[in-house]
C-alpha atoms as a PDB file:
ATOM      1  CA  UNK A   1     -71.663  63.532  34.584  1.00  0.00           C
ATOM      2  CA  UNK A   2     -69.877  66.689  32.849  1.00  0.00           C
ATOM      3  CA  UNK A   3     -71.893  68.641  31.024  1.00  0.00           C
ATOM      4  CA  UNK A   4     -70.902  70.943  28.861  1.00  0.00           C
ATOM      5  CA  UNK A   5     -72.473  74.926  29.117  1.00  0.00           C
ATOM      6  CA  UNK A   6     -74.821  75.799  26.564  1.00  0.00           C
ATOM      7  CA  UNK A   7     -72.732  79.072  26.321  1.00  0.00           C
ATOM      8  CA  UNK A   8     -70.082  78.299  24.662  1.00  0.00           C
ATOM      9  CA  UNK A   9     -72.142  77.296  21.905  1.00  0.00           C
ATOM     10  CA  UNK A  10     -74.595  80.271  21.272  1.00  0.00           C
ATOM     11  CA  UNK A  11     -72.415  83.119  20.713  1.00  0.00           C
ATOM     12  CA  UNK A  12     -75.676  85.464  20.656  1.00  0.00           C
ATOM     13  CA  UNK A  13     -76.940  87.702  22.969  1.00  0.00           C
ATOM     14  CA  UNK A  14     -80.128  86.512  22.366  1.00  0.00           C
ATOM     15  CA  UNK A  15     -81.613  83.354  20.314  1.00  0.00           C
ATOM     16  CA  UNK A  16     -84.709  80.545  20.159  1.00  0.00           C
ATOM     17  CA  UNK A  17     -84.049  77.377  21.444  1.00  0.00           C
ATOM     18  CA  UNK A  18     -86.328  74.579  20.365  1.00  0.00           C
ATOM     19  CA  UNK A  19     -86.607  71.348  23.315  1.00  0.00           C
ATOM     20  CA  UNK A  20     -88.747  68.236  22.580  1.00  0.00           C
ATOM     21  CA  UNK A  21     -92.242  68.367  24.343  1.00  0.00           C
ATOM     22  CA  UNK A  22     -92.863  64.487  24.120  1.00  0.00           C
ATOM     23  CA  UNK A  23     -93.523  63.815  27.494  1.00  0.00           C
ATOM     24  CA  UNK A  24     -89.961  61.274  28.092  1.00  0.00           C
ATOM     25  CA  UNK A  25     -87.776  63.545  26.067  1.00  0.00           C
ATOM     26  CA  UNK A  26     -88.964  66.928  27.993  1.00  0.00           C
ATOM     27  CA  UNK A  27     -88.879  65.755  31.382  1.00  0.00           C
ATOM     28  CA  UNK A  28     -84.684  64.826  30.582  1.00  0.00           C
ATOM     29  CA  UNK A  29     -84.324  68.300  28.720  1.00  0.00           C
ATOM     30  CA  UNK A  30     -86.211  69.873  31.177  1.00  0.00           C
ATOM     31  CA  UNK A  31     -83.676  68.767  33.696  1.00  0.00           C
ATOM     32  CA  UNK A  32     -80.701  69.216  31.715  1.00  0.00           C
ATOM     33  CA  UNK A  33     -80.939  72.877  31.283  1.00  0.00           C
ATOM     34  CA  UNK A  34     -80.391  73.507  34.618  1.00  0.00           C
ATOM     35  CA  UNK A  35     -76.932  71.687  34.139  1.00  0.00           C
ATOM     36  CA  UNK A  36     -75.667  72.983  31.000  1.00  0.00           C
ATOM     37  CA  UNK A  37     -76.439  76.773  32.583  1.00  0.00           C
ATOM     38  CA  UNK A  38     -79.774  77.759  31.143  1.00  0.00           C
ATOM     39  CA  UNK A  39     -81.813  79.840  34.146  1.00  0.00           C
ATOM     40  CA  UNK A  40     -85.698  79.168  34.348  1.00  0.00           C
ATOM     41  CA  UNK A  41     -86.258  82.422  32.439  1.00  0.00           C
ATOM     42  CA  UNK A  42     -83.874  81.204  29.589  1.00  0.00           C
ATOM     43  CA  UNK A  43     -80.902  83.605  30.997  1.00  0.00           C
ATOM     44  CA  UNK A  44     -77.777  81.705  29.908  1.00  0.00           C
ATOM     45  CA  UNK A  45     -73.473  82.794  30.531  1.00  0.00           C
ATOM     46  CA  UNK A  46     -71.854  83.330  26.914  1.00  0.00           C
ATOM     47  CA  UNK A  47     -68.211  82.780  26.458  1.00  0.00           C
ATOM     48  CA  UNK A  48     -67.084  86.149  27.155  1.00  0.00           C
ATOM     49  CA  UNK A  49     -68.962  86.041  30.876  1.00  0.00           C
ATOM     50  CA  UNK A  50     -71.892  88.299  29.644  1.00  0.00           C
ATOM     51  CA  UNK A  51     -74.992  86.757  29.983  1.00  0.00           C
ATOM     52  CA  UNK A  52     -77.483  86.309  27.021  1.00  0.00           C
ATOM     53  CA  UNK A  53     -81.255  85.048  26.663  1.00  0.00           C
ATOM     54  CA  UNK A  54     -82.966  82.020  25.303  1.00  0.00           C
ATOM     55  CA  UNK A  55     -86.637  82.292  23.942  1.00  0.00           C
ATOM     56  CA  UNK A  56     -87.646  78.147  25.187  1.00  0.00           C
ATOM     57  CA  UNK A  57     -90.277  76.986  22.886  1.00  0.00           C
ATOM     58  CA  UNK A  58     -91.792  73.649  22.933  1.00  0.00           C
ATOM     59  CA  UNK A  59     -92.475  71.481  19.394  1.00  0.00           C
ATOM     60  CA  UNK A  60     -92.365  67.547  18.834  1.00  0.00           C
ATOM     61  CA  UNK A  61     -88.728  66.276  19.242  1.00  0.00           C
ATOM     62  CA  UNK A  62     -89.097  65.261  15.761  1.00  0.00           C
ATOM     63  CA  UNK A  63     -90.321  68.778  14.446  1.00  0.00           C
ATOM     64  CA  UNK A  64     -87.800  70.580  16.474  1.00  0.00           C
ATOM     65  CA  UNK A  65     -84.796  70.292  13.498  1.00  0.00           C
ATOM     66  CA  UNK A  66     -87.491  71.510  10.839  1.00  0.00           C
ATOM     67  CA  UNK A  67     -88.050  74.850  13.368  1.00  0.00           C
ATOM     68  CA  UNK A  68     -84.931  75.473  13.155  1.00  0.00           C
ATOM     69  CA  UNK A  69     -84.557  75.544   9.632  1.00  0.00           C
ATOM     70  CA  UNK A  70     -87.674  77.104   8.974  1.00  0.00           C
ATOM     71  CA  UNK A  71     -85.909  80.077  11.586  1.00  0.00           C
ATOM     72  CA  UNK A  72     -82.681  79.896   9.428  1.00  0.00           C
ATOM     73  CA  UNK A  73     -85.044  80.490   6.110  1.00  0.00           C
ATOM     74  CA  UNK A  74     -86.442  83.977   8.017  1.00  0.00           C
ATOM     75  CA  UNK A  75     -82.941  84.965   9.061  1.00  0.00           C
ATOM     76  CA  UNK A  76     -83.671  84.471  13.098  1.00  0.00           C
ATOM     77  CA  UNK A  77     -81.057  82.394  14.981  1.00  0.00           C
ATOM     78  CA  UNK A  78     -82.204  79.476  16.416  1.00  0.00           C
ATOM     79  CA  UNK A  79     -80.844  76.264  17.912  1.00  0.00           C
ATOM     80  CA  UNK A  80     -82.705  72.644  19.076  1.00  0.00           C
ATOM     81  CA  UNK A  81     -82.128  70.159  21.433  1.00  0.00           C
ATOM     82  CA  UNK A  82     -83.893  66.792  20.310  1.00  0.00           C
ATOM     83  CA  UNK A  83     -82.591  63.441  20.414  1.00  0.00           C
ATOM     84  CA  UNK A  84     -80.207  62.573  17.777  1.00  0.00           C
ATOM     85  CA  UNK A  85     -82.018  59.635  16.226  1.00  0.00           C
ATOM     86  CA  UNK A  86     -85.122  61.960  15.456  1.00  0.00           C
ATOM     87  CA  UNK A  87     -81.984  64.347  14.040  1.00  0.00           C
ATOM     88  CA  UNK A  88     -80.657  61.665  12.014  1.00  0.00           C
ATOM     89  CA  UNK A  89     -83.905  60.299  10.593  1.00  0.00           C
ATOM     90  CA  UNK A  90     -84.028  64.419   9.470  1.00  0.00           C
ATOM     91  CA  UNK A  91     -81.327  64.725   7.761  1.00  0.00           C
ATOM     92  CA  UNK A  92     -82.235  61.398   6.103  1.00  0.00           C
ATOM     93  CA  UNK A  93     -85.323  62.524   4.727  1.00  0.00           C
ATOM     94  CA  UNK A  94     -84.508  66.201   4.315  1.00  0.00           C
ATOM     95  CA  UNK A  95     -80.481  65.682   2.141  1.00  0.00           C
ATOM     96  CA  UNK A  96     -79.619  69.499   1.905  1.00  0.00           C
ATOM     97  CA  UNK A  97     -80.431  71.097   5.212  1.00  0.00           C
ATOM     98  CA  UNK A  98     -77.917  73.286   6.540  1.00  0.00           C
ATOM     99  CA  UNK A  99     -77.913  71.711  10.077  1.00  0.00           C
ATOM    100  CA  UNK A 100     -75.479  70.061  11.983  1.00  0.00           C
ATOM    101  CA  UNK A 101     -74.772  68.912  15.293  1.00  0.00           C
ATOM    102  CA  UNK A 102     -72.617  71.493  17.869  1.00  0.00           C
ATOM    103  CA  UNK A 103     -72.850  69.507  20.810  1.00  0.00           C
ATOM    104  CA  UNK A 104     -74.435  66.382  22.104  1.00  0.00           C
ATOM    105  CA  UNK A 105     -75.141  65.558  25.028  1.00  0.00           C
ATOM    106  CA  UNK A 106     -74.998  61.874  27.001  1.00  0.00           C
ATOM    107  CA  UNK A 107     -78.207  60.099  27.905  1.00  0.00           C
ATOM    108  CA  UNK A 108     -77.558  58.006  31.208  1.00  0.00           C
ATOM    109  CA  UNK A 109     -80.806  56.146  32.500  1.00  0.00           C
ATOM    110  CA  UNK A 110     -79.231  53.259  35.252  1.00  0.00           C
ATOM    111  CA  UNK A 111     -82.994  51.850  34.941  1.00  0.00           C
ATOM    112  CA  UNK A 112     -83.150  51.002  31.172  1.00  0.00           C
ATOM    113  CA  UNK A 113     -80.873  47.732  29.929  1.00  0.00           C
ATOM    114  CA  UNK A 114     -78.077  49.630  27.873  1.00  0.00           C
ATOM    115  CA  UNK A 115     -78.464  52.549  30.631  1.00  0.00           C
ATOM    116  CA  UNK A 116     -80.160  54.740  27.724  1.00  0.00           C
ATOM    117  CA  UNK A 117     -83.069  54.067  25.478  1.00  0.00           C
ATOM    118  CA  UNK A 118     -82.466  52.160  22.535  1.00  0.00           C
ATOM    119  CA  UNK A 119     -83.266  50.690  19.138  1.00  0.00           C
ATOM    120  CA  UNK A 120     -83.406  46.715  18.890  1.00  0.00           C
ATOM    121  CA  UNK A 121     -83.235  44.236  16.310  1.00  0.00           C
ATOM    122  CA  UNK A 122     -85.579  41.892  17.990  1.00  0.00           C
ATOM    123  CA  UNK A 123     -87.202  38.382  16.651  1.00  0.00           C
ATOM    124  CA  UNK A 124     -89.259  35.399  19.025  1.00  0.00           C
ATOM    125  CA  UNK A 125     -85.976  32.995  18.334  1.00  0.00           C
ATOM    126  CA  UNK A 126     -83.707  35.398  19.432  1.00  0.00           C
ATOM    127  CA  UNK A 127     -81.503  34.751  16.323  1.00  0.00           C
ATOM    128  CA  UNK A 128     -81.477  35.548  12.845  1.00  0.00           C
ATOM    129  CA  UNK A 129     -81.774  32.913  10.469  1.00  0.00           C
ATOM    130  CA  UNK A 130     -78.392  32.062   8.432  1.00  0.00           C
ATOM    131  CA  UNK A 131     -80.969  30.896   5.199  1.00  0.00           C
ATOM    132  CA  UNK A 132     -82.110  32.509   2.324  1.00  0.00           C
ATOM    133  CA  UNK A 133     -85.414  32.640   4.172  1.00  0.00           C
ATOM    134  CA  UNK A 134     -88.176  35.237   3.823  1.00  0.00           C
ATOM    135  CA  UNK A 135     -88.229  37.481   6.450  1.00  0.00           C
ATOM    136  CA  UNK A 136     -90.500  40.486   7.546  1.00  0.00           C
ATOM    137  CA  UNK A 137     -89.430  43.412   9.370  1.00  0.00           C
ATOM    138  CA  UNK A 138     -91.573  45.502  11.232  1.00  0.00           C
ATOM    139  CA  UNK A 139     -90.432  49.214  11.798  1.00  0.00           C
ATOM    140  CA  UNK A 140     -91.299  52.150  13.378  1.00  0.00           C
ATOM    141  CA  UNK A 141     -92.677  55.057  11.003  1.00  0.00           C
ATOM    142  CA  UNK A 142     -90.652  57.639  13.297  1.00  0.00           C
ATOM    143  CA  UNK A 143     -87.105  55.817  12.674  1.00  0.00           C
ATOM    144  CA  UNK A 144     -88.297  54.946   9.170  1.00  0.00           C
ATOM    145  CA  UNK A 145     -85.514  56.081   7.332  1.00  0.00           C
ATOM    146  CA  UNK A 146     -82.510  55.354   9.812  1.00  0.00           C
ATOM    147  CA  UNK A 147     -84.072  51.699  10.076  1.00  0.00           C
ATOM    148  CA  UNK A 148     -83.736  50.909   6.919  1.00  0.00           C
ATOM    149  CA  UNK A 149     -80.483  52.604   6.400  1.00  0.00           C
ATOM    150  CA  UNK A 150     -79.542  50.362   9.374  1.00  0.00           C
ATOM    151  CA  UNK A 151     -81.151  46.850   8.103  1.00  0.00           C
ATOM    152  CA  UNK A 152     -79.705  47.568   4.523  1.00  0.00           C
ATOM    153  CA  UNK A 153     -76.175  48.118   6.048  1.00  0.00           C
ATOM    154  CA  UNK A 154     -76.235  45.233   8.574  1.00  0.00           C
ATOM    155  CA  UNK A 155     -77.940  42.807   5.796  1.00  0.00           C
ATOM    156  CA  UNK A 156     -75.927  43.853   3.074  1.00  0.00           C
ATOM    157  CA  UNK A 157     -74.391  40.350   2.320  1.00  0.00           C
ATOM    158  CA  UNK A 158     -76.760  38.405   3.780  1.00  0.00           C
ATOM    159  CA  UNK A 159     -79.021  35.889   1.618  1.00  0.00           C
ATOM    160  CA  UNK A 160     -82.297  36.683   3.470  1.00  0.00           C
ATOM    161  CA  UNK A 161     -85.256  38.367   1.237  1.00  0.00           C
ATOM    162  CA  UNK A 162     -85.963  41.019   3.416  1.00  0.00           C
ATOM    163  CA  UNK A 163     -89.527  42.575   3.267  1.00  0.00           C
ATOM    164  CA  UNK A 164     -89.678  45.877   5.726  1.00  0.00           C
ATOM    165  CA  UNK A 165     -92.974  47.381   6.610  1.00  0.00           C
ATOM    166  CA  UNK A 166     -93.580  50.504   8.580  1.00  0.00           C
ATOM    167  CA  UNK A 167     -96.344  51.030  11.594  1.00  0.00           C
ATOM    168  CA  UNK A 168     -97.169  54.122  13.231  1.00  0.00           C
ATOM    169  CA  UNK A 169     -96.922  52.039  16.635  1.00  0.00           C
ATOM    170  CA  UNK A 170     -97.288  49.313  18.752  1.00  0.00           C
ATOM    171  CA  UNK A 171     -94.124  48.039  16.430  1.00  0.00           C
ATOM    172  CA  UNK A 172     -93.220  45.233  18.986  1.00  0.00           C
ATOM    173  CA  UNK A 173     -96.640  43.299  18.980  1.00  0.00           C
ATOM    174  CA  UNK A 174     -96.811  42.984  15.000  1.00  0.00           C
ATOM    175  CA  UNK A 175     -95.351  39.685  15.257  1.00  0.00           C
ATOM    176  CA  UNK A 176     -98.622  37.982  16.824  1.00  0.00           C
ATOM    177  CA  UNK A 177    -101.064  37.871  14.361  1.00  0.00           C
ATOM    178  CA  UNK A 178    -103.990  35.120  14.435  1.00  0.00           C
ATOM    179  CA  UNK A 179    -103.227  31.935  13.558  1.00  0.00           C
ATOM    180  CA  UNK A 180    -105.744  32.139  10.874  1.00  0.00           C
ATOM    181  CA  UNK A 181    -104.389  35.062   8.890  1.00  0.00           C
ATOM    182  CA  UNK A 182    -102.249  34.404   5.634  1.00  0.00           C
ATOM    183  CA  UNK A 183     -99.967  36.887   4.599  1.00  0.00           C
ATOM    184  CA  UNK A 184     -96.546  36.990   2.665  1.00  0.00           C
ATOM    185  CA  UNK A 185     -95.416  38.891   5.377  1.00  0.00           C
ATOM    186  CA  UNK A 186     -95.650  36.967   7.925  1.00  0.00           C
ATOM    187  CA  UNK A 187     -92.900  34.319   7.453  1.00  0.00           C
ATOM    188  CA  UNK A 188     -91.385  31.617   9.252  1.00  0.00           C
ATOM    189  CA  UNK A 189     -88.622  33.226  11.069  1.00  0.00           C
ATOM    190  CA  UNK A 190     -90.019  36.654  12.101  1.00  0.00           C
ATOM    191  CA  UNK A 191     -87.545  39.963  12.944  1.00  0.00           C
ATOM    192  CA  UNK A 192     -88.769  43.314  14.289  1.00  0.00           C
ATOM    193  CA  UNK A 193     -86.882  46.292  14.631  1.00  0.00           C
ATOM    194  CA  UNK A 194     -88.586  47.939  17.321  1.00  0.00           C
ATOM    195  CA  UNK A 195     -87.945  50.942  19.437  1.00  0.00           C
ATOM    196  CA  UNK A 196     -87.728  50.105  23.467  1.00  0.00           C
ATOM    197  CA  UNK A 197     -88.877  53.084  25.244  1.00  0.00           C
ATOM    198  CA  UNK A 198     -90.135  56.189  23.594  1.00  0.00           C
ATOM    199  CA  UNK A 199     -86.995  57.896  22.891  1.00  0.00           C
ATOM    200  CA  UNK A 200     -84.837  55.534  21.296  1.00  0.00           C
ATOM    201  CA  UNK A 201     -81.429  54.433  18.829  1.00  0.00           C
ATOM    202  CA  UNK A 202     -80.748  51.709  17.063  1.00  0.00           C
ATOM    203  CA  UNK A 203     -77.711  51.361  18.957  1.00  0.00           C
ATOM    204  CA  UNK A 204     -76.715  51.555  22.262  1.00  0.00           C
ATOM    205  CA  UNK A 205     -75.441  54.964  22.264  1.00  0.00           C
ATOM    206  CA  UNK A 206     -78.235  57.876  22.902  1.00  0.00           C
ATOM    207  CA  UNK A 207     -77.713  61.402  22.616  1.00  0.00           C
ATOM    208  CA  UNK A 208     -79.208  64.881  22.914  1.00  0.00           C
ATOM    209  CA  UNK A 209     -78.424  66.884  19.799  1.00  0.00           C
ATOM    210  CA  UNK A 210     -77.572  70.847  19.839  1.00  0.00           C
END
């Protein structure tokens, strides 16, 4: 797969660059800096064939857009590379951050079902009521914000009352409570919007922001 080299990105001689430490994200950045031309030390070719240097630091994949604009704040150049769903959910909750994508680059994993992790719109029926019926939607705290950007897009004209509640995991087993439990939120036809692997979109298309 092409990939293009960090260089002609990061015009500096010398600049941070944040990558995800969550243990599925770092192993494929890890990798991928070999490919897009970053050395072990963080030695990398510019544009005009002189080579600069990256300062690698580690934070969450979800922190690593806030580092970066924390660096812009203190006048120090930065850049990240974190998965663009924990970029959009970001710039969803943030609204005036100077940031912006330069580059992104393909996730290809032949093992997973859409050959990159993704986010699904999952219920036990495997269909979504065409009713006014009640229906509860469990989502992820981490995708908070893009989920219900998504569900209020993809529902918009639908007649379903939509209730959405947010866990901090285990999002895909909130659908089996006990049989004795009574709760509005539990209703007859049950959706979950649920991530399935650790790095995941709501789509099918996964990306690693720069």
């Amino acid at each position: 797969m092409f990939r293009e080299a960090i260089g002609l990105f990061v015009p500096e001689p010398k600049a941070k660059l944040y990558i995800p430490k969550n243990s599925g994200l770092h192993e494929y950045v890890n990798n991928l800096l070999s490919e897009i031309g970053v050395s072990d030390g963080g030695a990398f070719t510019r544009a005009d064939e002189s080579v600069g240097t990256l300062e690698i630091i580690s934070a969450r994949g979800e922190d690593v857009p806030q580092r970066v604009d924390d660096c812009i704040l203190r006048g120090e150049v930065a850049y990240g590379l974190t998965g663009d769903d924990l970029f959009d959910e970001y710039m969803l909750g943030t609204g005036d951050s100077p940031l912006g994508v330069l580059n992104t680059y393909d996730w290809f994993d032949p093992s997973a079902q859409f050959y990159r992790p993704a986010l699904c719109l999952l219920n036990r029926a495997g269909r979504i009521p065409n009713s006014s019926a009640v229906v509860s939607i469990a989502v992820n705290k981490k995708y908070e914000l893009s989920s219900r950007q998504y569900v209020s897009q993809r529902f918009q004209a639908s007649k379903l009352q939509l209730s959405i509640v947010a866990y901090a995991g285990d999002t895909e087993s909130t659908g089996e409570y006990p049989r004795s439990r009574k709760s509005p939120l539990v209703p007859a036809h049950q959706s979950s919007l649920r991530t399935t692997m650790r790095f995941a979109r709501r789509s099918a298309r996964s990306r690693l922001s720069l």
